[in-house]
N, C-alpha and C. Protein backbone atom coordinates (compact mmCIF):
# COMPACT_ATOMS: atom_id res chain seq x y z
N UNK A 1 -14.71 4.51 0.11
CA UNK A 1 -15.77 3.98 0.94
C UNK A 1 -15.52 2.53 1.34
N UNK A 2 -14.95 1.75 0.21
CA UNK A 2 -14.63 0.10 0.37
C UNK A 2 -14.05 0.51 1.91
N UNK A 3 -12.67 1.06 1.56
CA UNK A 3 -11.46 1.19 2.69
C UNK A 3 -12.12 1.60 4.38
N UNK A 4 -13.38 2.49 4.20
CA UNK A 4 -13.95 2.61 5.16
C UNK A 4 -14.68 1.37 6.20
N UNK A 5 -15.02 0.56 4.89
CA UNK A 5 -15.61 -0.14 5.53
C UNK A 5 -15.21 -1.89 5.82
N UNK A 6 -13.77 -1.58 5.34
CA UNK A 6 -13.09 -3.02 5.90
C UNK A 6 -12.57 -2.59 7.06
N UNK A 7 -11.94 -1.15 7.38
CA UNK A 7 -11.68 -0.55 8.77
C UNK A 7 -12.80 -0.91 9.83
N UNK A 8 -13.89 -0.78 9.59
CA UNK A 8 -14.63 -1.02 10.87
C UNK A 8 -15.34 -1.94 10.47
N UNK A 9 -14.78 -2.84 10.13
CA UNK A 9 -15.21 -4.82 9.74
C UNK A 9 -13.88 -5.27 10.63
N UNK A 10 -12.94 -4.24 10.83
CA UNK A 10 -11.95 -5.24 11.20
C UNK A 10 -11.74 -4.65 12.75
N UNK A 11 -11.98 -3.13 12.63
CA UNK A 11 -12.33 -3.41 13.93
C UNK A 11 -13.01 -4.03 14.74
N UNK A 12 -14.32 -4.30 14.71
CA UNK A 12 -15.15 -4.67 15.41
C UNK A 12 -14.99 -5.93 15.65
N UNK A 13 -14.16 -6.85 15.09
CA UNK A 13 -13.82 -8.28 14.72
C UNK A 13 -12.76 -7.95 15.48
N UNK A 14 -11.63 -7.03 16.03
CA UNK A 14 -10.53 -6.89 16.51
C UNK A 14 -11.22 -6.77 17.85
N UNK A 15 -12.03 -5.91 18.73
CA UNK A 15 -11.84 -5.50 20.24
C UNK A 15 -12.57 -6.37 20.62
N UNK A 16 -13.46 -7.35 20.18
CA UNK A 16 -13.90 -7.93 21.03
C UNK A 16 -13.33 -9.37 21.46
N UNK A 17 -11.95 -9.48 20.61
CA UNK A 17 -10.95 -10.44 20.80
C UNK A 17 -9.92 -9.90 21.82
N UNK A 18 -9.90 -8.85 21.42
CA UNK A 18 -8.47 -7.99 22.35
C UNK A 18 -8.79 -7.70 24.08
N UNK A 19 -9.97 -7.21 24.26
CA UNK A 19 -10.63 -6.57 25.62
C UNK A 19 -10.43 -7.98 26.31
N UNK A 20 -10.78 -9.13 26.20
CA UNK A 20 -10.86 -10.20 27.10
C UNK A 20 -9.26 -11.07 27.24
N UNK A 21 -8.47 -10.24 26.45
CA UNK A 21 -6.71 -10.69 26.70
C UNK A 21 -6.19 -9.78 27.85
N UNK A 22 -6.76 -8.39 28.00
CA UNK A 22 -6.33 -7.59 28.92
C UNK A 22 -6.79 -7.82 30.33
N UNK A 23 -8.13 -7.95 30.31
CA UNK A 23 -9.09 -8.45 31.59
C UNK A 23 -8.47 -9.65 32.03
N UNK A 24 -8.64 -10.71 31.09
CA UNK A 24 -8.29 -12.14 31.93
C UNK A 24 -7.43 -11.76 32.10
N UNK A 25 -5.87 -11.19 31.98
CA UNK A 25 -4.53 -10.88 32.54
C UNK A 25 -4.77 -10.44 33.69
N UNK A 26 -5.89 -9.63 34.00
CA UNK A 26 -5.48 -9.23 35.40
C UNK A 26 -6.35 -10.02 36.69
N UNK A 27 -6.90 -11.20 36.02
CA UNK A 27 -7.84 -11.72 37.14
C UNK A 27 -7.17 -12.66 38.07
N UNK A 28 -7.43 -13.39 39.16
CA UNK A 28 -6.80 -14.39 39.78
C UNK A 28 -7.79 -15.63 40.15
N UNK A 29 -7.65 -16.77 39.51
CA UNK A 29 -8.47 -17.69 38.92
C UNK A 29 -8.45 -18.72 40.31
N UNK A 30 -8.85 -19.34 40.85
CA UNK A 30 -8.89 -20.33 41.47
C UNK A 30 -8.56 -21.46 40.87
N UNK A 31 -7.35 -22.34 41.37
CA UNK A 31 -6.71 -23.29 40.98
C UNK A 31 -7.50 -24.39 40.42
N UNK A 32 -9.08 -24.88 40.97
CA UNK A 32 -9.61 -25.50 40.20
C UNK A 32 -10.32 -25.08 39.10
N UNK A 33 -10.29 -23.76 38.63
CA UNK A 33 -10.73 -23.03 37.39
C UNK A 33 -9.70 -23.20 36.71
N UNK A 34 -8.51 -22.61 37.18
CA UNK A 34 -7.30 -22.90 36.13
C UNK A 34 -7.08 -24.42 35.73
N UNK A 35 -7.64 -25.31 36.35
CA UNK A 35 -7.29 -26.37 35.79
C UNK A 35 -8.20 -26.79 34.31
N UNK A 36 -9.48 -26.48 35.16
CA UNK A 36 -11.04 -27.06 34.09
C UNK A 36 -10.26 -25.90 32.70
N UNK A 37 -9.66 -24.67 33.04
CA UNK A 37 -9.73 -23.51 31.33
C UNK A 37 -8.91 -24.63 30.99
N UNK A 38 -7.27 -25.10 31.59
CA UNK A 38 -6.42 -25.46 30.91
C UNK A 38 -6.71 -26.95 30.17
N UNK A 39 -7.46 -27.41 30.43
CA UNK A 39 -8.74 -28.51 29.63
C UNK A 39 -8.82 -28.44 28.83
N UNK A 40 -9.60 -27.02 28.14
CA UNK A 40 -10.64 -26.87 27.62
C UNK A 40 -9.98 -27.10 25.82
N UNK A 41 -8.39 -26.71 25.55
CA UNK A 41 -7.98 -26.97 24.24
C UNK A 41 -7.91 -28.90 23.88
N UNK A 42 -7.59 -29.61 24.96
CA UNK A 42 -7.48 -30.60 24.70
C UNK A 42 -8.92 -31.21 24.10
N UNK A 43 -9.57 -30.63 25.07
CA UNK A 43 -10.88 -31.29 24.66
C UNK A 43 -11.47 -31.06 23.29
N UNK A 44 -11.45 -29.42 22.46
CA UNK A 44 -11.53 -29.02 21.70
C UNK A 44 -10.96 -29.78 20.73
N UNK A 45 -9.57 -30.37 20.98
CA UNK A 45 -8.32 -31.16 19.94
C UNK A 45 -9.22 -32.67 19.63
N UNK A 46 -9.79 -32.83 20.79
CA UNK A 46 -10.01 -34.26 20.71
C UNK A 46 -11.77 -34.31 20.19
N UNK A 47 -12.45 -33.26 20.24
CA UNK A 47 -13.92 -33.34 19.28
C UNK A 47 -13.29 -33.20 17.73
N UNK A 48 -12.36 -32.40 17.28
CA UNK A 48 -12.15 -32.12 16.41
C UNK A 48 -11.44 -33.25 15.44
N UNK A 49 -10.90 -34.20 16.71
CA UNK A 49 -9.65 -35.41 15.90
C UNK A 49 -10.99 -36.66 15.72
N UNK A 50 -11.75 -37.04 17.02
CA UNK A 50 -12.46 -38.49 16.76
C UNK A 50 -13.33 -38.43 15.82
N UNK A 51 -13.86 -37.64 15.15
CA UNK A 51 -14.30 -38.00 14.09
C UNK A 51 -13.63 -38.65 12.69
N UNK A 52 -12.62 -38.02 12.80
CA UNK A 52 -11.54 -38.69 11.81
C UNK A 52 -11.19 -39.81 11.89
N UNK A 53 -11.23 -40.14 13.73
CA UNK A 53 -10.45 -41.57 13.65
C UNK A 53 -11.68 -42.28 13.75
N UNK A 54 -12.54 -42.23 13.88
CA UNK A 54 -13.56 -43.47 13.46
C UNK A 54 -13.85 -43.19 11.55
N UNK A 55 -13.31 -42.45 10.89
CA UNK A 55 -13.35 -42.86 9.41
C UNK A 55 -12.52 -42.53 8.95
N UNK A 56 -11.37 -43.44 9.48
CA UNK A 56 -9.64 -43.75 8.71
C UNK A 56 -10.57 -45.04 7.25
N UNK A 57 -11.16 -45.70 7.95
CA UNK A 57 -11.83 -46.81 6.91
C UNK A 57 -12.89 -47.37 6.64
N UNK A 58 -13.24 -47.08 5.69
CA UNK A 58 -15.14 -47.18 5.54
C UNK A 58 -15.25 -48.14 6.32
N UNK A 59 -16.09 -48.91 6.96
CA UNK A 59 -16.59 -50.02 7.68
C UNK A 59 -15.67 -50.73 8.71
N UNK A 60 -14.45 -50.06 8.84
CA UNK A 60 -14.19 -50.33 9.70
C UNK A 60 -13.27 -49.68 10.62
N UNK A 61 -13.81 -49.57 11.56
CA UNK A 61 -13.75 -48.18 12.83
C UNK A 61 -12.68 -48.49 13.36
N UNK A 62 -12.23 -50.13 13.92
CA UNK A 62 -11.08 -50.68 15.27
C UNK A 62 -10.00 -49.91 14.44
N UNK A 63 -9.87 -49.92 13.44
CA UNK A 63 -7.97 -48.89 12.17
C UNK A 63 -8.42 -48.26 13.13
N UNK A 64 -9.27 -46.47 13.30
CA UNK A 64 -8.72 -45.43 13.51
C UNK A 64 -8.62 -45.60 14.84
N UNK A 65 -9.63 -46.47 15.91
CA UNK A 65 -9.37 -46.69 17.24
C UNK A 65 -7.99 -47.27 17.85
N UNK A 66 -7.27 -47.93 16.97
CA UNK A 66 -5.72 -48.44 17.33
C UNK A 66 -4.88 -47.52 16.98
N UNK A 67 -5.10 -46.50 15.98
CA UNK A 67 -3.95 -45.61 15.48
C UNK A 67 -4.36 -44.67 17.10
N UNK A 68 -5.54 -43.92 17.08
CA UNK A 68 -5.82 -43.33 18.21
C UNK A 68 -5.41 -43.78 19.04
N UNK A 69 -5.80 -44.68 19.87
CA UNK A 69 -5.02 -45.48 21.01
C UNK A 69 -3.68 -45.09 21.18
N UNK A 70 -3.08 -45.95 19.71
CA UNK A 70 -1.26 -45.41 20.06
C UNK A 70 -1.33 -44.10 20.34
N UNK A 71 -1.57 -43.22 20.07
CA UNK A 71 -0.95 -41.62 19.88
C UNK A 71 -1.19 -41.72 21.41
N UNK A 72 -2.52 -41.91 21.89
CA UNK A 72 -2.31 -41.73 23.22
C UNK A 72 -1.46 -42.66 24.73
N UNK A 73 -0.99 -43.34 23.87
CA UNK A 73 -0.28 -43.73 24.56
C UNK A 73 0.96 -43.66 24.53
N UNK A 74 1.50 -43.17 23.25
CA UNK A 74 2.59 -42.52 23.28
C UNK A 74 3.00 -41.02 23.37
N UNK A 75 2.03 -40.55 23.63
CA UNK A 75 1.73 -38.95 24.07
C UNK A 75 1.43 -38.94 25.85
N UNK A 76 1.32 -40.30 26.38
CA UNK A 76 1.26 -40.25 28.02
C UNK A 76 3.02 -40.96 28.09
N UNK A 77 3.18 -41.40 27.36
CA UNK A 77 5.00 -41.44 27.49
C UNK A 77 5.91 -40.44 27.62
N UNK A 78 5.10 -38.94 27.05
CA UNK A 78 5.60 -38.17 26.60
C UNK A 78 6.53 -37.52 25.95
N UNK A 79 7.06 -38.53 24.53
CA UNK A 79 6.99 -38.35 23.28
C UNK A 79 6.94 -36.74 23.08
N UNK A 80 7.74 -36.82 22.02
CA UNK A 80 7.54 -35.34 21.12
C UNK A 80 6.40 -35.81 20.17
N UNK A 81 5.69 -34.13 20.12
CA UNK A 81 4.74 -34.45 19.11
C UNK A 81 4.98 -34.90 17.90
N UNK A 82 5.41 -34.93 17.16
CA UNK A 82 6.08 -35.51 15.66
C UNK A 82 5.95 -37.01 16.01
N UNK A 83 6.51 -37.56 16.79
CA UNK A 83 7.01 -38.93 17.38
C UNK A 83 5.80 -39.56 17.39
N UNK A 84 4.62 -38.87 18.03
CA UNK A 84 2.92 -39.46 18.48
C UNK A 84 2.70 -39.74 17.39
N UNK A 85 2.38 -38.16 16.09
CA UNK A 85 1.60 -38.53 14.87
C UNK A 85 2.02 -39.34 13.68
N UNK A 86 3.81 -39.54 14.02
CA UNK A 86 4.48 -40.67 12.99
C UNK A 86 3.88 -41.92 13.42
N UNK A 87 4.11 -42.23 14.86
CA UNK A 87 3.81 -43.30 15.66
C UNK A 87 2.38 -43.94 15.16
N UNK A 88 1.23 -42.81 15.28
CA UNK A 88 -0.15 -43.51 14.77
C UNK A 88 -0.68 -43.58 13.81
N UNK A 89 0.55 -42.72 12.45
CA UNK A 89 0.08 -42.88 11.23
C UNK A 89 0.91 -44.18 10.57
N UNK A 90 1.94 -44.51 11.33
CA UNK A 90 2.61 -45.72 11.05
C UNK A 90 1.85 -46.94 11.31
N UNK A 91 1.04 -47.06 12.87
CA UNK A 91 0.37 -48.03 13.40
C UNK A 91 -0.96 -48.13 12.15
N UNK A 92 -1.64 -47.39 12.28
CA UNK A 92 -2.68 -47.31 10.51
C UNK A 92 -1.92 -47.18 9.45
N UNK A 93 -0.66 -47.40 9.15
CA UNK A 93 -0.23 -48.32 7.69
C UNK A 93 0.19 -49.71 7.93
N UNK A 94 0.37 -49.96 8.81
CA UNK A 94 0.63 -51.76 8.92
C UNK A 94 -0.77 -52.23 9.19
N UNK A 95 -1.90 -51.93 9.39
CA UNK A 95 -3.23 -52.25 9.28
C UNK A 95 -4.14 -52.40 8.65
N UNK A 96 -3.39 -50.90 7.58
CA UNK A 96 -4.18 -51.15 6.61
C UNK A 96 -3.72 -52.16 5.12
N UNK A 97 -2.42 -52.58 5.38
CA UNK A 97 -1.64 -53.38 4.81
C UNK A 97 -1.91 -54.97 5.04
């Protein structure tokens, strides 16, 4: 019965991920749609990161705003990723030093 019922726990958790990989494949998006979807991870990256960088240090916020800063400015250089997050975890150890 368990086995029954992780089968259709996992289905149901499976098609409604799968059906919208097949559909969007076949749609044709208007170039300013494709731009706003192709957005939409960065933006996601970046709610998920500024909270962190305003508490690299209790009371004081400018650390994670300069480590932030760099990354993005060495990520509009375009830098390998490795290169960005060495880059701004390096810039927040000489700061916090």
């Amino acid at each position: 019965m368990i086995i029954l019922i992780i089968i259709g726990m996992s289905l149901v958790t499976m098609i409604p991920r799968v059906i919208p990989a097949f559909v969007v494949g076949q749609l044709e998006f208007k170039s300013w749609l494709n731009r706003w979807l192709n957005a939409i991870p960065y933006a996601a990256l970046g709610a998920l990161i500024f909270p962190g960088i305003m508490s690299v240090q209790e009371g004081q916020p400018h650390i994670g705003l300069v480590g932030g800063l760099v990354a993005i400015v060495l990520a509009a250089l375009g830098l390998n990723v490795i290169l960005v997050v060495m880059g701004a975890i390096f810039t927040v150890f000489l700061l916090l030093t």
